[in-house]
PDB file of N, CA and C in Angstrom:
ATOM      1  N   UNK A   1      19.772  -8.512  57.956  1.00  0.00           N
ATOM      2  CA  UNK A   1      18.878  -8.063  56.916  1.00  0.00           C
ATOM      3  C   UNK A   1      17.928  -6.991  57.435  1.00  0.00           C
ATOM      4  N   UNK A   2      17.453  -7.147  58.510  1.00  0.00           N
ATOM      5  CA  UNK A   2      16.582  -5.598  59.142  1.00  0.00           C
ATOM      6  C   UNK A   2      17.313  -4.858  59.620  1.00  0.00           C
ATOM      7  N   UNK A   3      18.522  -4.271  59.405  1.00  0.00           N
ATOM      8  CA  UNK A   3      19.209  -3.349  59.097  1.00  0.00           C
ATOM      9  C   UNK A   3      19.035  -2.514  58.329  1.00  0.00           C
ATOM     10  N   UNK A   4      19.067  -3.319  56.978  1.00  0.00           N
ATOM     11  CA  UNK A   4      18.706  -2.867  55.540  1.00  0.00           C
ATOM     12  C   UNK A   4      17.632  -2.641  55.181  1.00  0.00           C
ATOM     13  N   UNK A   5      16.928  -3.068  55.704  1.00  0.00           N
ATOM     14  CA  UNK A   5      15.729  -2.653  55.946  1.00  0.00           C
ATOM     15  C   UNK A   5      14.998  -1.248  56.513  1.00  0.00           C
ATOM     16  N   UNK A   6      15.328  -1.142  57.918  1.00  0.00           N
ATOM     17  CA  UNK A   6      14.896  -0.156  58.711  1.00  0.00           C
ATOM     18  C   UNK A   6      15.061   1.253  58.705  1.00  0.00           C
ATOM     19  N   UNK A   7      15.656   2.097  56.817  1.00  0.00           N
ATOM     20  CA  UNK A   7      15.082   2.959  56.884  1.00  0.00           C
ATOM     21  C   UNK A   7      14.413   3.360  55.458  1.00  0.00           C
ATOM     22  N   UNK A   8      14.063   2.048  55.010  1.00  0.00           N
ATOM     23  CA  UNK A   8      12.808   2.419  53.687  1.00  0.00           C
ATOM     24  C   UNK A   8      11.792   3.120  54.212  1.00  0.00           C
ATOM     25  N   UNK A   9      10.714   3.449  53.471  1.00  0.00           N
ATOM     26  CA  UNK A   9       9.670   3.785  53.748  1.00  0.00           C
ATOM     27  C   UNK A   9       8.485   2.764  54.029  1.00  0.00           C
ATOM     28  N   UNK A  10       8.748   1.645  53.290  1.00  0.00           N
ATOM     29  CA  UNK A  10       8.065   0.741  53.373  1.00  0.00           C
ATOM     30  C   UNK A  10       7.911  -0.200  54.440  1.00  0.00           C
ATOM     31  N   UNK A  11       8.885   0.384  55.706  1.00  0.00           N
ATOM     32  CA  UNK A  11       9.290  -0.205  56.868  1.00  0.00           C
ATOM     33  C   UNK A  11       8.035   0.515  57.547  1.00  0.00           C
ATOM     34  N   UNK A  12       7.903   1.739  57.610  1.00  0.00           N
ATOM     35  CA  UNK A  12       7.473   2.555  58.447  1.00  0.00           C
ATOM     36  C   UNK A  12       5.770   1.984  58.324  1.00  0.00           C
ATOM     37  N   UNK A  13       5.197   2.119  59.343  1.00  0.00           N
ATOM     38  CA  UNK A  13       3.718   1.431  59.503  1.00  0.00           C
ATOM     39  C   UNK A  13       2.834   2.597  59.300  1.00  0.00           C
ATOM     40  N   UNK A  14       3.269   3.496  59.431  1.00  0.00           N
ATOM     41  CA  UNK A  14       2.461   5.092  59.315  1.00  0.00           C
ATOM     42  C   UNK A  14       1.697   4.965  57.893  1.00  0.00           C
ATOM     43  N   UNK A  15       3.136   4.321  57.059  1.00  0.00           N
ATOM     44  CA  UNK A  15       2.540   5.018  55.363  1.00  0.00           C
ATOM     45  C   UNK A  15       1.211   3.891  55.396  1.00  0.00           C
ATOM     46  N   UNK A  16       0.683   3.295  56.009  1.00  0.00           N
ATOM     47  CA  UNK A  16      -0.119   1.913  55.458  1.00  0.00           C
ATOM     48  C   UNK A  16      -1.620   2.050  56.592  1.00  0.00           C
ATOM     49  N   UNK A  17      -1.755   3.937  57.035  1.00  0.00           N
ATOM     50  CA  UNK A  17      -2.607   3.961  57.829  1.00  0.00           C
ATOM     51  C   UNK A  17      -3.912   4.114  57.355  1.00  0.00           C
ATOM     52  N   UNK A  18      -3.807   4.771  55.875  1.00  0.00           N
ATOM     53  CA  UNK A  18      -5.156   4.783  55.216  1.00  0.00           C
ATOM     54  C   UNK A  18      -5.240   3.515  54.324  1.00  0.00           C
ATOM     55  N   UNK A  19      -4.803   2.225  54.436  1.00  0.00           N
ATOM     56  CA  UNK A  19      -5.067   1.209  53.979  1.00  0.00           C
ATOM     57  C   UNK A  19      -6.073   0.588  54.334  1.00  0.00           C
ATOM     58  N   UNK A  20      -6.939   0.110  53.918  1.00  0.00           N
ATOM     59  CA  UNK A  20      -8.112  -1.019  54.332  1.00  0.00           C
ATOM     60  C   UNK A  20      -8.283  -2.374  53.198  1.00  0.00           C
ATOM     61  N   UNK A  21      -8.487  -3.152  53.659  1.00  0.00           N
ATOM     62  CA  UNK A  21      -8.331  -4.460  52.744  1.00  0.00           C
ATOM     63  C   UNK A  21      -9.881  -4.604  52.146  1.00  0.00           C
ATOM     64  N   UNK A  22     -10.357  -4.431  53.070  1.00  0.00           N
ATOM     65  CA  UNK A  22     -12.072  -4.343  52.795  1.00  0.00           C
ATOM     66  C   UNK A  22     -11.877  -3.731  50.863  1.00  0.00           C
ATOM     67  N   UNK A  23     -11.946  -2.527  51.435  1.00  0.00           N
ATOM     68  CA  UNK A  23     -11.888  -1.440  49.641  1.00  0.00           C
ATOM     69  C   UNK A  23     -11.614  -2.666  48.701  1.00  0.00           C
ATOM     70  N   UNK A  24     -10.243  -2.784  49.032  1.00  0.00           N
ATOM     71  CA  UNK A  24      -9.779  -3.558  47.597  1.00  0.00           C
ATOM     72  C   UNK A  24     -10.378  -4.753  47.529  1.00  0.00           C
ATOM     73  N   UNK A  25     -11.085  -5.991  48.161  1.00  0.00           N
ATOM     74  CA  UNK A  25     -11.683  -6.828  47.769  1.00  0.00           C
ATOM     75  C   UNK A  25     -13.102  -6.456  46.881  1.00  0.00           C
ATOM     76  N   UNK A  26     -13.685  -5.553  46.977  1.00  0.00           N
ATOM     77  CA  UNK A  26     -14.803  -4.974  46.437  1.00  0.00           C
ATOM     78  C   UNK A  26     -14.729  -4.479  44.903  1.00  0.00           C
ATOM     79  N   UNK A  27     -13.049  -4.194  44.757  1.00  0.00           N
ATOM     80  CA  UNK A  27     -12.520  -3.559  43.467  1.00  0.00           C
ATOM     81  C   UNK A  27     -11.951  -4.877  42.763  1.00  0.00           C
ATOM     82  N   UNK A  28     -11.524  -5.623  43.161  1.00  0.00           N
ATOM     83  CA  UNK A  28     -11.389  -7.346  42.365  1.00  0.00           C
ATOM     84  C   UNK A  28     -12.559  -8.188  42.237  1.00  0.00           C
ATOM     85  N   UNK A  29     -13.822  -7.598  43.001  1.00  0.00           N
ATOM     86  CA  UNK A  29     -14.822  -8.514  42.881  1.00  0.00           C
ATOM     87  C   UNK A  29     -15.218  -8.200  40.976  1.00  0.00           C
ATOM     88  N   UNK A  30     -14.943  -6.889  40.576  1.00  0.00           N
ATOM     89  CA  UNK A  30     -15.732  -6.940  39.373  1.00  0.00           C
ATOM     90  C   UNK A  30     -15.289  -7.811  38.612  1.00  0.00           C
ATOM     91  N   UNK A  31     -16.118  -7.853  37.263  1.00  0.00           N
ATOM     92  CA  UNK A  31     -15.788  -8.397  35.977  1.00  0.00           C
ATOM     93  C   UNK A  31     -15.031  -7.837  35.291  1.00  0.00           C
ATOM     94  N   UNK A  32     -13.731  -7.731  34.673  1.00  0.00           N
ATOM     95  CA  UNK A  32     -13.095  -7.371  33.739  1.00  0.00           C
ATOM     96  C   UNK A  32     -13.523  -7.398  32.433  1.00  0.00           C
ATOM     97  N   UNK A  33     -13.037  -5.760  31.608  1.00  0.00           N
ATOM     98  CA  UNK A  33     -13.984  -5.693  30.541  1.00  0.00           C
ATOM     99  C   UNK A  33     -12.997  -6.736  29.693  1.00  0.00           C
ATOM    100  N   UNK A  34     -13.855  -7.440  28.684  1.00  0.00           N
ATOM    101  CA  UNK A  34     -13.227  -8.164  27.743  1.00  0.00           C
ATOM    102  C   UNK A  34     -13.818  -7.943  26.222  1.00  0.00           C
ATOM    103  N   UNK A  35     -13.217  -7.915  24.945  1.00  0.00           N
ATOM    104  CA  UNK A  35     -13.837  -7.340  23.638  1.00  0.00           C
ATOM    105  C   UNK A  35     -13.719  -8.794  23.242  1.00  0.00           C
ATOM    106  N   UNK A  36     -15.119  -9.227  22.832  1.00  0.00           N
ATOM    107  CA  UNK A  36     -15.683 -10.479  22.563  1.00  0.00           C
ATOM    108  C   UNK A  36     -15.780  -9.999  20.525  1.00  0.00           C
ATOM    109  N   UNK A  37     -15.087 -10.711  19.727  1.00  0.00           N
ATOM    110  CA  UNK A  37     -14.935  -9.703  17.906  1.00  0.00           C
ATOM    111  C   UNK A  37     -16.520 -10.974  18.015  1.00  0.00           C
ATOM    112  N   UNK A  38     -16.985  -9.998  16.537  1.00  0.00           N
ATOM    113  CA  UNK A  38     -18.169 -10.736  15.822  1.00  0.00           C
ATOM    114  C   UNK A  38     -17.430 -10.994  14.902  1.00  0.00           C
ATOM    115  N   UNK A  39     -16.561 -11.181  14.323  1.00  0.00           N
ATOM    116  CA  UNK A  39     -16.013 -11.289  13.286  1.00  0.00           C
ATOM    117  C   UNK A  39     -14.810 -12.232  13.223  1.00  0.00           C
ATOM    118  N   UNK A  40     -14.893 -13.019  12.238  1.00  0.00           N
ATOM    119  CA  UNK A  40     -13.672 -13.938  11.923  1.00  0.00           C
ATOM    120  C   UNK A  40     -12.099 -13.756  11.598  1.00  0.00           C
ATOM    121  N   UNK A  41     -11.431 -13.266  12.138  1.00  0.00           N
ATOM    122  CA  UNK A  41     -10.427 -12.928  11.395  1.00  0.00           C
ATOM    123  C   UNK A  41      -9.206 -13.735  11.561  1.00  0.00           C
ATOM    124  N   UNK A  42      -8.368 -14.092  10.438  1.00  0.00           N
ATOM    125  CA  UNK A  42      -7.542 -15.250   9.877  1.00  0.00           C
ATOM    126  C   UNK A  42      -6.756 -15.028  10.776  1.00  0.00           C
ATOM    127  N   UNK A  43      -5.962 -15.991  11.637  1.00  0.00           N
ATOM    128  CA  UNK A  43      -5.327 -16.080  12.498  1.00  0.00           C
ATOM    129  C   UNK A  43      -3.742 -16.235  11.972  1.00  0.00           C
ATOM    130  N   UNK A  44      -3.556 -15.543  10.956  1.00  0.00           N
ATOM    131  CA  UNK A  44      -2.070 -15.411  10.708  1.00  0.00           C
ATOM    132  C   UNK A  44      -1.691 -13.688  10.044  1.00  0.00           C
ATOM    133  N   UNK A  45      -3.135 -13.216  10.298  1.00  0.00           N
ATOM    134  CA  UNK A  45      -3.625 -11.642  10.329  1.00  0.00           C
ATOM    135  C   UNK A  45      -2.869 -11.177  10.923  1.00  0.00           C
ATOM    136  N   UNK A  46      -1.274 -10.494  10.665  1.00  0.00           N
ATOM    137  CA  UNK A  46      -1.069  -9.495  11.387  1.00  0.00           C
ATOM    138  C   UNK A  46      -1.231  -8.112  11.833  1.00  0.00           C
ATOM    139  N   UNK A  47      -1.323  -7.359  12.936  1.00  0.00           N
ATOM    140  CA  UNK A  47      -1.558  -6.023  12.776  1.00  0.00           C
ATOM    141  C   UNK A  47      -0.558  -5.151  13.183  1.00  0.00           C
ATOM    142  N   UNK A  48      -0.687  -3.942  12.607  1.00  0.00           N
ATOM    143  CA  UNK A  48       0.448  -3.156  12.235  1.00  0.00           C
ATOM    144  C   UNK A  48       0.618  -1.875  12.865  1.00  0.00           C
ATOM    145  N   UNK A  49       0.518  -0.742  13.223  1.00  0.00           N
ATOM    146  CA  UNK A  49       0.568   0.478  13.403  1.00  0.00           C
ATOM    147  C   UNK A  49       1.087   0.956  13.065  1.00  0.00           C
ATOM    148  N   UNK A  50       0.664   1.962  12.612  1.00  0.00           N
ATOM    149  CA  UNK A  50       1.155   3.244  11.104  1.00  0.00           C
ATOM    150  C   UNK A  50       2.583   4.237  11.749  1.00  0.00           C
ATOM    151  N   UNK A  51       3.157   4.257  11.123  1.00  0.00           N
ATOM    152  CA  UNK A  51       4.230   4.936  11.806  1.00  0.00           C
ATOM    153  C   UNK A  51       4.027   6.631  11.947  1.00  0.00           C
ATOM    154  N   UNK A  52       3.152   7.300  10.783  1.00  0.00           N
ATOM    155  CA  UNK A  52       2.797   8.608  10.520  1.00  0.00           C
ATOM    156  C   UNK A  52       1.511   8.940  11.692  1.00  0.00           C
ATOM    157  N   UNK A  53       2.242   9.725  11.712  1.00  0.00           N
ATOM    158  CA  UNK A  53       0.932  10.614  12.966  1.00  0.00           C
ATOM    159  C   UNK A  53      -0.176  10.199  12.536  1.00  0.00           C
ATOM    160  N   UNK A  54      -1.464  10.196  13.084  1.00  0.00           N
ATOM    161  CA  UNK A  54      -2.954  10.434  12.614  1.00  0.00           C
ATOM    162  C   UNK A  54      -2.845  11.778  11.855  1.00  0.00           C
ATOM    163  N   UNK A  55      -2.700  13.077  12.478  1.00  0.00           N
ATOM    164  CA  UNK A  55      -2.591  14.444  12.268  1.00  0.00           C
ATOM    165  C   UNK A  55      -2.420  14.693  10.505  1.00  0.00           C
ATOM    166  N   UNK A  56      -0.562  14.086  10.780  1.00  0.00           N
ATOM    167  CA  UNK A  56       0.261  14.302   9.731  1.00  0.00           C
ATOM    168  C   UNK A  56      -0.754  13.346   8.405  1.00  0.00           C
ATOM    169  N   UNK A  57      -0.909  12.368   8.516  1.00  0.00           N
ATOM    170  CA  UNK A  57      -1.713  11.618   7.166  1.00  0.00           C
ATOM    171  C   UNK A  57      -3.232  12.081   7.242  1.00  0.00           C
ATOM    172  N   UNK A  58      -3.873  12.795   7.811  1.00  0.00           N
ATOM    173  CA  UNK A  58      -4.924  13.747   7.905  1.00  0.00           C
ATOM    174  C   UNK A  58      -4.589  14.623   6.785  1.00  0.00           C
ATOM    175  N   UNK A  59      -4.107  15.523   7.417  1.00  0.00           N
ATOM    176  CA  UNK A  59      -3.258  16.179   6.316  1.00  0.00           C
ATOM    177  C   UNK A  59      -2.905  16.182   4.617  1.00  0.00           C
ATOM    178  N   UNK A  60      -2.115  14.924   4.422  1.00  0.00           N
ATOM    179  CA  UNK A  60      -1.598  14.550   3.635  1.00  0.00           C
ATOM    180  C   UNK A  60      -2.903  14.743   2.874  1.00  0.00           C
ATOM    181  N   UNK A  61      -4.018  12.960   2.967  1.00  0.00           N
ATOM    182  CA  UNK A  61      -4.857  13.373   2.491  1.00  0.00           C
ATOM    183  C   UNK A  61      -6.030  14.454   1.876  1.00  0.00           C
ATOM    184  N   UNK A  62      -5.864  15.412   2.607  1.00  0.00           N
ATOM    185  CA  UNK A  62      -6.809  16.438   2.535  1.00  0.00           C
ATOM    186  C   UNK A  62      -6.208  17.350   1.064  1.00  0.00           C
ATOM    187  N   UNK A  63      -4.808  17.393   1.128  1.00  0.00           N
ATOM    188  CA  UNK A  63      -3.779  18.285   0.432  1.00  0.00           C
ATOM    189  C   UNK A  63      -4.036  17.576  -0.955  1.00  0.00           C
ATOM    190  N   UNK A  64      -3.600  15.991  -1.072  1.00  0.00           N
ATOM    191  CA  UNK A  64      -4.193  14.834  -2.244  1.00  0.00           C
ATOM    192  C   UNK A  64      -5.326  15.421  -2.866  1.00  0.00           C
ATOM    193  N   UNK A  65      -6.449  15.067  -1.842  1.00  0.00           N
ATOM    194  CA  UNK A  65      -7.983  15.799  -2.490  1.00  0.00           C
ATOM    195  C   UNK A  65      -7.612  16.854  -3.079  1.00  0.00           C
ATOM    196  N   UNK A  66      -7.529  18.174  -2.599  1.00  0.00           N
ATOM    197  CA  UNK A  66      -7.542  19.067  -3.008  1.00  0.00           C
ATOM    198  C   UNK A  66      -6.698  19.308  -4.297  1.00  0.00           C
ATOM    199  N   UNK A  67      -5.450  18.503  -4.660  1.00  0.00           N
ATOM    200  CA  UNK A  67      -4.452  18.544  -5.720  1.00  0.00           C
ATOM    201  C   UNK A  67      -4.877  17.909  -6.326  1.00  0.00           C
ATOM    202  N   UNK A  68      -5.716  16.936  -6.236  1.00  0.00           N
ATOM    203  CA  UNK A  68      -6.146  15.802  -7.582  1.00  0.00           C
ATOM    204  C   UNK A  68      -7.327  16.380  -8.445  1.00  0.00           C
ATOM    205  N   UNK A  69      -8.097  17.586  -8.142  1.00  0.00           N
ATOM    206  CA  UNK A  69      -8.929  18.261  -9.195  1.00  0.00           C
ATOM    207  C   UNK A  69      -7.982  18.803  -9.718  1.00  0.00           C
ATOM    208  N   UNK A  70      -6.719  19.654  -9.491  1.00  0.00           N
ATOM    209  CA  UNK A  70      -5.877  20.619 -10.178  1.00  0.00           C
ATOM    210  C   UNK A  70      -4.936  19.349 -11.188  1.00  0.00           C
ATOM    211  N   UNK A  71      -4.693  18.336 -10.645  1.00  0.00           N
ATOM    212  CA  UNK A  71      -3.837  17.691 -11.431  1.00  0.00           C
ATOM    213  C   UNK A  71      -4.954  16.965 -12.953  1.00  0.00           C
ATOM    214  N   UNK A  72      -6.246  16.796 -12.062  1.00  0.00           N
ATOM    215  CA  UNK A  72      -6.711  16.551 -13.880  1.00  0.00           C
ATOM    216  C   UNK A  72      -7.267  17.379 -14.428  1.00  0.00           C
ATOM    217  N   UNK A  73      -7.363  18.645 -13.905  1.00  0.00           N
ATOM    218  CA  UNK A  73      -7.324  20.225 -14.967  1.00  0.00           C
ATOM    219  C   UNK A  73      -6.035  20.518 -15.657  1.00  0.00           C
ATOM    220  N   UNK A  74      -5.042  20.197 -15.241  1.00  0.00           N
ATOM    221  CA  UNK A  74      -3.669  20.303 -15.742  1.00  0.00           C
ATOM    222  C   UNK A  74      -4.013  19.628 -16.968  1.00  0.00           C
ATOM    223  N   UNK A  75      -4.068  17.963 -16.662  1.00  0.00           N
ATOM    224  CA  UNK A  75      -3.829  17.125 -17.579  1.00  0.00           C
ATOM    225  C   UNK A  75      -5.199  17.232 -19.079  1.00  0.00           C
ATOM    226  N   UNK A  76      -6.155  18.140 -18.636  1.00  0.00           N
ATOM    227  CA  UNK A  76      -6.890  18.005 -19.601  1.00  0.00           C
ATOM    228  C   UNK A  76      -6.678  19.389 -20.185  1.00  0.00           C
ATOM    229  N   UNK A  77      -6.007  20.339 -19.785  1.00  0.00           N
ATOM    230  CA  UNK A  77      -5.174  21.075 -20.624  1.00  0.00           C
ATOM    231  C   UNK A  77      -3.814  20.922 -21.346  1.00  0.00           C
ATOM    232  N   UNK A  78      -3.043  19.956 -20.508  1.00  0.00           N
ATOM    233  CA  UNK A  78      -2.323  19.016 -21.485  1.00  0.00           C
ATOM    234  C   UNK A  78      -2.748  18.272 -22.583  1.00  0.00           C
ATOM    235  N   UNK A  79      -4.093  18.143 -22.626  1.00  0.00           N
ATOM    236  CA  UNK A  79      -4.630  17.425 -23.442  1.00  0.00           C
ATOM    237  C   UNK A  79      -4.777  17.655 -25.019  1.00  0.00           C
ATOM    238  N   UNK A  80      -5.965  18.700 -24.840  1.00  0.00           N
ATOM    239  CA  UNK A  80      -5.849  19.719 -25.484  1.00  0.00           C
ATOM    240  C   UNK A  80      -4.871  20.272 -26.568  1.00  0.00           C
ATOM    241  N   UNK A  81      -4.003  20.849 -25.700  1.00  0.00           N
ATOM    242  CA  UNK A  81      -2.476  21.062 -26.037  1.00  0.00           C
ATOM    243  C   UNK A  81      -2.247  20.052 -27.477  1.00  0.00           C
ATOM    244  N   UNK A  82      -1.967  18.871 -26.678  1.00  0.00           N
ATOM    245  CA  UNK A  82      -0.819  17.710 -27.128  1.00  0.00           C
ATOM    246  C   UNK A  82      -1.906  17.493 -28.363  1.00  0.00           C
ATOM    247  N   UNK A  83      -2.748  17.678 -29.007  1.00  0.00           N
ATOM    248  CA  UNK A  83      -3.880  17.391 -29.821  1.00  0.00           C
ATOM    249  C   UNK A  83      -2.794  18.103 -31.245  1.00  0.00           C
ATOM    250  N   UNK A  84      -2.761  19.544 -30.584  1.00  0.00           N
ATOM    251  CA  UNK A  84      -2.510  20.488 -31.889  1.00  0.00           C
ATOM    252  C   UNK A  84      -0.989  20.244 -32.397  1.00  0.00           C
ATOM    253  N   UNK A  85       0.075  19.616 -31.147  1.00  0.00           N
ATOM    254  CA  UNK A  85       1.784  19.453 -31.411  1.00  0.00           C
ATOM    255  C   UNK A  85       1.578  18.336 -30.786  1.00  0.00           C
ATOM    256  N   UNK A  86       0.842  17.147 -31.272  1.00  0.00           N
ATOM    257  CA  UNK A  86       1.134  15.431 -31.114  1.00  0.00           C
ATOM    258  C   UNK A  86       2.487  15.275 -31.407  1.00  0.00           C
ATOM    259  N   UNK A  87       2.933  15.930 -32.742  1.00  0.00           N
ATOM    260  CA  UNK A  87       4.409  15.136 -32.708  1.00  0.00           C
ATOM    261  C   UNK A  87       5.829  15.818 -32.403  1.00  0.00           C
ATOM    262  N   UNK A  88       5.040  16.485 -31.682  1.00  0.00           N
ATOM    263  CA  UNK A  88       6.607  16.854 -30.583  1.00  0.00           C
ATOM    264  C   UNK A  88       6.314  15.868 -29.114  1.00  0.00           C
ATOM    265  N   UNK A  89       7.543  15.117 -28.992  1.00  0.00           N
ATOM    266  CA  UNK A  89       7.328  14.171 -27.542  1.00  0.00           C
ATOM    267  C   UNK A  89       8.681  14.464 -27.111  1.00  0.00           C
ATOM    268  N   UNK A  90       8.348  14.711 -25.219  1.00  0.00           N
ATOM    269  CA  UNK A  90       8.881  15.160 -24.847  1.00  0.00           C
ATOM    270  C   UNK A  90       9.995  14.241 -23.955  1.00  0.00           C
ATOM    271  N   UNK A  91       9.698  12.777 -24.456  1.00  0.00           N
ATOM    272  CA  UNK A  91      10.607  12.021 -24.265  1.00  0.00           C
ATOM    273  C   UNK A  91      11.694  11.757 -24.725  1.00  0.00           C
ATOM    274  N   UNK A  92      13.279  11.226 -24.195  1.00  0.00           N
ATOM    275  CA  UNK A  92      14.274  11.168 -24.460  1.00  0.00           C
ATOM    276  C   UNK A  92      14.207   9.839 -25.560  1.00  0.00           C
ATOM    277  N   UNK A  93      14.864   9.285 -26.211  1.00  0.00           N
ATOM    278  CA  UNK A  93      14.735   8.330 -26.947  1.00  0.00           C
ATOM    279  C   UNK A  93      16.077   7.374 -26.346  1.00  0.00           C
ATOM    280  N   UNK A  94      15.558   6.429 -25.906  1.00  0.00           N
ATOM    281  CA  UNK A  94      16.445   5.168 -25.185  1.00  0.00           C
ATOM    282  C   UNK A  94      17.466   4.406 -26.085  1.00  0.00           C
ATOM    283  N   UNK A  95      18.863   4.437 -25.668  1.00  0.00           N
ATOM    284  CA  UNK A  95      19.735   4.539 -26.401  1.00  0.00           C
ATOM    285  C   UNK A  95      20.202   2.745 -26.221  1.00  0.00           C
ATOM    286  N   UNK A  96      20.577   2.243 -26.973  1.00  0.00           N
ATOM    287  CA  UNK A  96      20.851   0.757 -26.515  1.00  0.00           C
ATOM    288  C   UNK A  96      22.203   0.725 -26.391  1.00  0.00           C
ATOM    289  N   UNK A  97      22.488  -0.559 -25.534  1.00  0.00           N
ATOM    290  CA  UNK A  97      23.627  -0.863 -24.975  1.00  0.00           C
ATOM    291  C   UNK A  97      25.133  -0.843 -25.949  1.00  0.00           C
ATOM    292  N   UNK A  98      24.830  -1.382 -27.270  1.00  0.00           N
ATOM    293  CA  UNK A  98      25.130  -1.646 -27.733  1.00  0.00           C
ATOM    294  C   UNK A  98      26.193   0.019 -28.969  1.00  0.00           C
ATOM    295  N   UNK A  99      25.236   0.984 -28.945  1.00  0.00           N
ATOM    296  CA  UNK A  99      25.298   2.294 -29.308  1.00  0.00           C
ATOM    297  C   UNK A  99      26.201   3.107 -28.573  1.00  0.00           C
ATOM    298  N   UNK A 100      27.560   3.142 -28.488  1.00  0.00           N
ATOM    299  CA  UNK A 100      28.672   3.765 -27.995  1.00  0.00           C
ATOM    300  C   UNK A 100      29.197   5.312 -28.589  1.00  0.00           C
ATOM    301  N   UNK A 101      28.531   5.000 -30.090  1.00  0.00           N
ATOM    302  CA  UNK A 101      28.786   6.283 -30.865  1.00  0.00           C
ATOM    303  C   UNK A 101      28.677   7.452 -30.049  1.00  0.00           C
ATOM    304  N   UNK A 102      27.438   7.906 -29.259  1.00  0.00           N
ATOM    305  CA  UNK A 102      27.405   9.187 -28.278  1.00  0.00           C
ATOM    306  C   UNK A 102      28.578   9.480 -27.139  1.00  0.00           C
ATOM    307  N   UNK A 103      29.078   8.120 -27.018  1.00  0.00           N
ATOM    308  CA  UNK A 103      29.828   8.526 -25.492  1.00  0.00           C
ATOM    309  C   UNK A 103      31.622   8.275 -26.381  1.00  0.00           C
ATOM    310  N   UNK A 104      32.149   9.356 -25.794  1.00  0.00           N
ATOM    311  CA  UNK A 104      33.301   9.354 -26.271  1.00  0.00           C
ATOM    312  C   UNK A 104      34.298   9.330 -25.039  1.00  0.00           C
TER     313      UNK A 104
END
């Protein structure tokens, strides 16, 4: 087995010359930080992480804001509109199952 050994690096005593044991007992003496919650939270609470960038749903939102004044200026010029030609609708009229006459 020290065969297999004898030409790692980890064999060699050189690499282990700036080692001191001292250092590292001084660096385990601290306290480890630990996050102590004020808060209760239900222990069947799962948590999730968002699959969308931060960036990308930054984004998104900002584009939302900005489109949601234009979308209810639209709609209150649709409004308007639909006041003076109420009875034109621009919906299809739902055909029942039963109504074959159209399809030939």
């Amino acid at each position: 087995m020290g065969d297999f050994l004898k030409g790692l690096p980890s064999y060699n005593e050189n690499n282990f010359a700036r080692y001191h044991a001292e250092s590292s007992c001084r660096i385990s003496n601290q306290k480890p930080t630990v996050y102590i919650s004020t808060r209760d939270y239900p222990s069947d609470q799962v948590i999730t992480t968002e699959k969308t960038n931060i960036l990308l749903r930054y984004l998104h939102q900002q584009w939302d804001k900005k489109n949601s004044t234009k979308k209810r200026d639209s709609n209150r010029a649709n409004l308007e509109e639909g006041a003076e030609t109420s009875s034109a609708s621009t919906k299809m009229p739902r055909l029942e199952a039963g109504d074959d006459s159209s399809q030939t």
